[in-house]
C-alpha atoms as a PDB file:
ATOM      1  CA  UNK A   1     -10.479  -0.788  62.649  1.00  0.00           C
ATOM      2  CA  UNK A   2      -9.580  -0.607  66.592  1.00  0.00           C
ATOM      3  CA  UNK A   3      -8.242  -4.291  66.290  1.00  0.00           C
ATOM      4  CA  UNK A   4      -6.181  -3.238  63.112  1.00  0.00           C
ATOM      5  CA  UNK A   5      -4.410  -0.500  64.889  1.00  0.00           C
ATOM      6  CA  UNK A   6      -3.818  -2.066  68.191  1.00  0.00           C
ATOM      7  CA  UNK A   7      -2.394  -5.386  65.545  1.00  0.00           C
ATOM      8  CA  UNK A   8       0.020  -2.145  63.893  1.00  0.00           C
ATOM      9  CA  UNK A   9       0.688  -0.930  67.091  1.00  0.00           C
ATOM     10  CA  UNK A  10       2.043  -3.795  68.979  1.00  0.00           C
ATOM     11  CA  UNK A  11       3.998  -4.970  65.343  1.00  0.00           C
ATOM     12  CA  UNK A  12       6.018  -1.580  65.248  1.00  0.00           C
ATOM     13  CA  UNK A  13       6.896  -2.044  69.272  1.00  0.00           C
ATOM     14  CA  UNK A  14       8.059  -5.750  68.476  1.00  0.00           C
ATOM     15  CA  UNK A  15      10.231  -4.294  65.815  1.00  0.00           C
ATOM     16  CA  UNK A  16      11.092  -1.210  67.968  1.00  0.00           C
ATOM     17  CA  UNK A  17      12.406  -3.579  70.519  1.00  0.00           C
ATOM     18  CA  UNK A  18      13.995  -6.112  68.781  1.00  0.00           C
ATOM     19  CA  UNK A  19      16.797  -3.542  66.610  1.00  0.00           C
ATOM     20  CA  UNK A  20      17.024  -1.903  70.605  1.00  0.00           C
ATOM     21  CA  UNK A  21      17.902  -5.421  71.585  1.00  0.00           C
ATOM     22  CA  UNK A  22      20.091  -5.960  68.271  1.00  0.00           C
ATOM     23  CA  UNK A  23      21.795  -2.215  69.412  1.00  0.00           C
ATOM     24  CA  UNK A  24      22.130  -3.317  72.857  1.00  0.00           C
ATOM     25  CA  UNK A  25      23.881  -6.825  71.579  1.00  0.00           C
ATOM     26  CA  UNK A  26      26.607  -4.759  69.005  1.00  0.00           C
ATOM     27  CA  UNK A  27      27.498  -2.100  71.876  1.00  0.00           C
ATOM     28  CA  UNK A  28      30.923  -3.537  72.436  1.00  0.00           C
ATOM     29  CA  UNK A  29      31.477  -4.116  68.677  1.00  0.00           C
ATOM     30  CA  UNK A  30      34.141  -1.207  67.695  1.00  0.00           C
ATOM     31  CA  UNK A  31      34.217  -1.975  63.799  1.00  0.00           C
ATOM     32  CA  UNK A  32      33.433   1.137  61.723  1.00  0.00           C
ATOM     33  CA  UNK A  33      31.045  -0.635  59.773  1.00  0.00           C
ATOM     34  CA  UNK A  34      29.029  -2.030  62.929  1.00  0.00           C
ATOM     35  CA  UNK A  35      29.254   1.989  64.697  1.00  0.00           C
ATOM     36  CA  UNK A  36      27.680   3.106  61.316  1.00  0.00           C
ATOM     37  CA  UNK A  37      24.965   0.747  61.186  1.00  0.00           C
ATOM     38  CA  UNK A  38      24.102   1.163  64.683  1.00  0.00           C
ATOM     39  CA  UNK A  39      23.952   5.065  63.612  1.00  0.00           C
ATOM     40  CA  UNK A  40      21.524   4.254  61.376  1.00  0.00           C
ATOM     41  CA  UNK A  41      19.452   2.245  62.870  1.00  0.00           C
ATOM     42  CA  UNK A  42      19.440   4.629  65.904  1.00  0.00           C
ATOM     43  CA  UNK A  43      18.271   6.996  63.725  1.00  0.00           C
ATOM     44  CA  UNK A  44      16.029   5.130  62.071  1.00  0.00           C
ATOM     45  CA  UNK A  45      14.294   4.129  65.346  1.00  0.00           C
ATOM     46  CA  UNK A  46      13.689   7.619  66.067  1.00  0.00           C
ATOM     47  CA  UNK A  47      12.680   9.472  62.300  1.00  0.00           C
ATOM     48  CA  UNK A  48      10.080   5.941  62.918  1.00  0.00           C
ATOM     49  CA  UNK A  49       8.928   7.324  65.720  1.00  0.00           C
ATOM     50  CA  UNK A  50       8.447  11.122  65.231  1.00  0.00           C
ATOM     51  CA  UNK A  51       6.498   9.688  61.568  1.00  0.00           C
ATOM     52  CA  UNK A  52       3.927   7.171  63.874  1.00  0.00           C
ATOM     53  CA  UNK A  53       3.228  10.214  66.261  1.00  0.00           C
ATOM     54  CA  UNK A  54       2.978  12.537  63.509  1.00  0.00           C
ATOM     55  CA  UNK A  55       0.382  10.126  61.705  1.00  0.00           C
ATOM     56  CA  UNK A  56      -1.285   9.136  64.581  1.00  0.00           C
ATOM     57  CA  UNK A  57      -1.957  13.117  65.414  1.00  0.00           C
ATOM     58  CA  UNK A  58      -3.138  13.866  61.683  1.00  0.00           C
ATOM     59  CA  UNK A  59      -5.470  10.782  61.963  1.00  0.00           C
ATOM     60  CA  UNK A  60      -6.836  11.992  65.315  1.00  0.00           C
ATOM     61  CA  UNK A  61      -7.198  15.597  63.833  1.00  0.00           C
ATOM     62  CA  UNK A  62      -9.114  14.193  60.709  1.00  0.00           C
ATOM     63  CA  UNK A  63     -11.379  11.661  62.844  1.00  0.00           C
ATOM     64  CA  UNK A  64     -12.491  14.361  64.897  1.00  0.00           C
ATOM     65  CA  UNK A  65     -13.014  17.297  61.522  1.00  0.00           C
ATOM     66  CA  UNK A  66     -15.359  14.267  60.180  1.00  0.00           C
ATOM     67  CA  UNK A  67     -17.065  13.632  63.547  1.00  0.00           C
ATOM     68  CA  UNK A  68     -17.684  17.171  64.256  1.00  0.00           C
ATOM     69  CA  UNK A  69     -19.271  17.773  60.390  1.00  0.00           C
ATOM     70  CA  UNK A  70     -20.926  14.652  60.152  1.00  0.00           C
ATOM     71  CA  UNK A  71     -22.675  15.841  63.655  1.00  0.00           C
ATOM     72  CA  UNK A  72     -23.240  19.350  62.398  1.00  0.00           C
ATOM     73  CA  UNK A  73     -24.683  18.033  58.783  1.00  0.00           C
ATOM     74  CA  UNK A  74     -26.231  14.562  59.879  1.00  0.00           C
ATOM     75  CA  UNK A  75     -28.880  14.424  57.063  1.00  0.00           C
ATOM     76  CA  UNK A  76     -26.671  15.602  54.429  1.00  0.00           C
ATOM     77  CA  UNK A  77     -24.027  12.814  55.574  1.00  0.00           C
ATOM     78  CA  UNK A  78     -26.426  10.034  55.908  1.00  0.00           C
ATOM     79  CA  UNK A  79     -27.537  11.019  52.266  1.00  0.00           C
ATOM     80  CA  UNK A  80     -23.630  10.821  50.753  1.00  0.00           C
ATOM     81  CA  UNK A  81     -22.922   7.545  52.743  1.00  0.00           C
ATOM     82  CA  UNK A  82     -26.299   6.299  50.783  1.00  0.00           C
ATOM     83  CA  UNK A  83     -24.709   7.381  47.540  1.00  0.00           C
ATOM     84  CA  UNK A  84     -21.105   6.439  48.298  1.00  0.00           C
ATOM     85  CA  UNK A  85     -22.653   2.935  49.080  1.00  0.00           C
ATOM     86  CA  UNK A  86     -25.024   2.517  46.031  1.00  0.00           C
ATOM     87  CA  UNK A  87     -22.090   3.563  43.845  1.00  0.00           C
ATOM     88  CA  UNK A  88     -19.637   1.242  45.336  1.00  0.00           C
ATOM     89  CA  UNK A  89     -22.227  -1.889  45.176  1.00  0.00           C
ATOM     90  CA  UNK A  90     -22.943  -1.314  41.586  1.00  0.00           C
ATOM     91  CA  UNK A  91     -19.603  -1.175  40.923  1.00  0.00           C
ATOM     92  CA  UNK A  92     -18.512  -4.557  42.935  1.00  0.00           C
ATOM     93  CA  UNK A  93     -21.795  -6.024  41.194  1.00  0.00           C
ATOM     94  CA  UNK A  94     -20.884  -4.943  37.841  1.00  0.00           C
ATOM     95  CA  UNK A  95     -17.304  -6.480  38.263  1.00  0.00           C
ATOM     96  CA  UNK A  96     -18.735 -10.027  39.426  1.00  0.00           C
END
C-alpha cells in the first residue's frame, strides 16, 4: 500500500511540475486564449492540491479511527476479518 502511495505521490509531483514548467514556458505569450489557459491551469494546480491534502487528511483521520477500534475491540476485529475473508474466498472460489 506504502509503495502505491509513494508511486501516486511522485506521479502527481511529475505532473505538478511539468504544467509549472509548461506555465513558466507560455509567460511571455500575450494571446487571450494562452492567458486563459494558463488561468486555468493555475487554478487547476491549486483546487489539485487543496483535494490531495484534503484526501490525504481524511485517509489519515480514518487509518487512525480503525487503528484505535481495532486496538480497543481486538477479538471482535480478528473475528470480522475471519468472516470478511471466508466470505470473500467463497465468493472468488465460486466465480472460478
Amino acid at each position: 500500500m506504502k509503495n502505491s502511495t509513494a508511486e501516486t505521490e511522485n506521479e502527481m509531483a511529475a505532473f505538478a511540475s511539468e504544467a509549472r514548467v509548461l506555465l513558466a514556458a507560455t509567460a511571455d505569450a500575450a494571446e487571450e486564449k494562452v492567458v486563459e489557459a494558463r488561468k486555468r491551469v493555475s487554478a487547476a494546480l491549486d483546487r489539485g492540491r487543496e483535494l490531495y491534502s484534503s484526501a490525504r487528511e481524511m485517509a489519515k483521520e480514518g487509518a487512525e479511527c480503525a487503528d484505535a477500534r481495532v486496538r480497543a475491540h481486538p477479538y471482535e476485529a480478528a473475528v470480522i476479518a475471519f468472516g470478511l475473508g471466508a466470505v470473500l474466498g467463497c465468493l472468488l472460489v465460486r466465480r472460478n
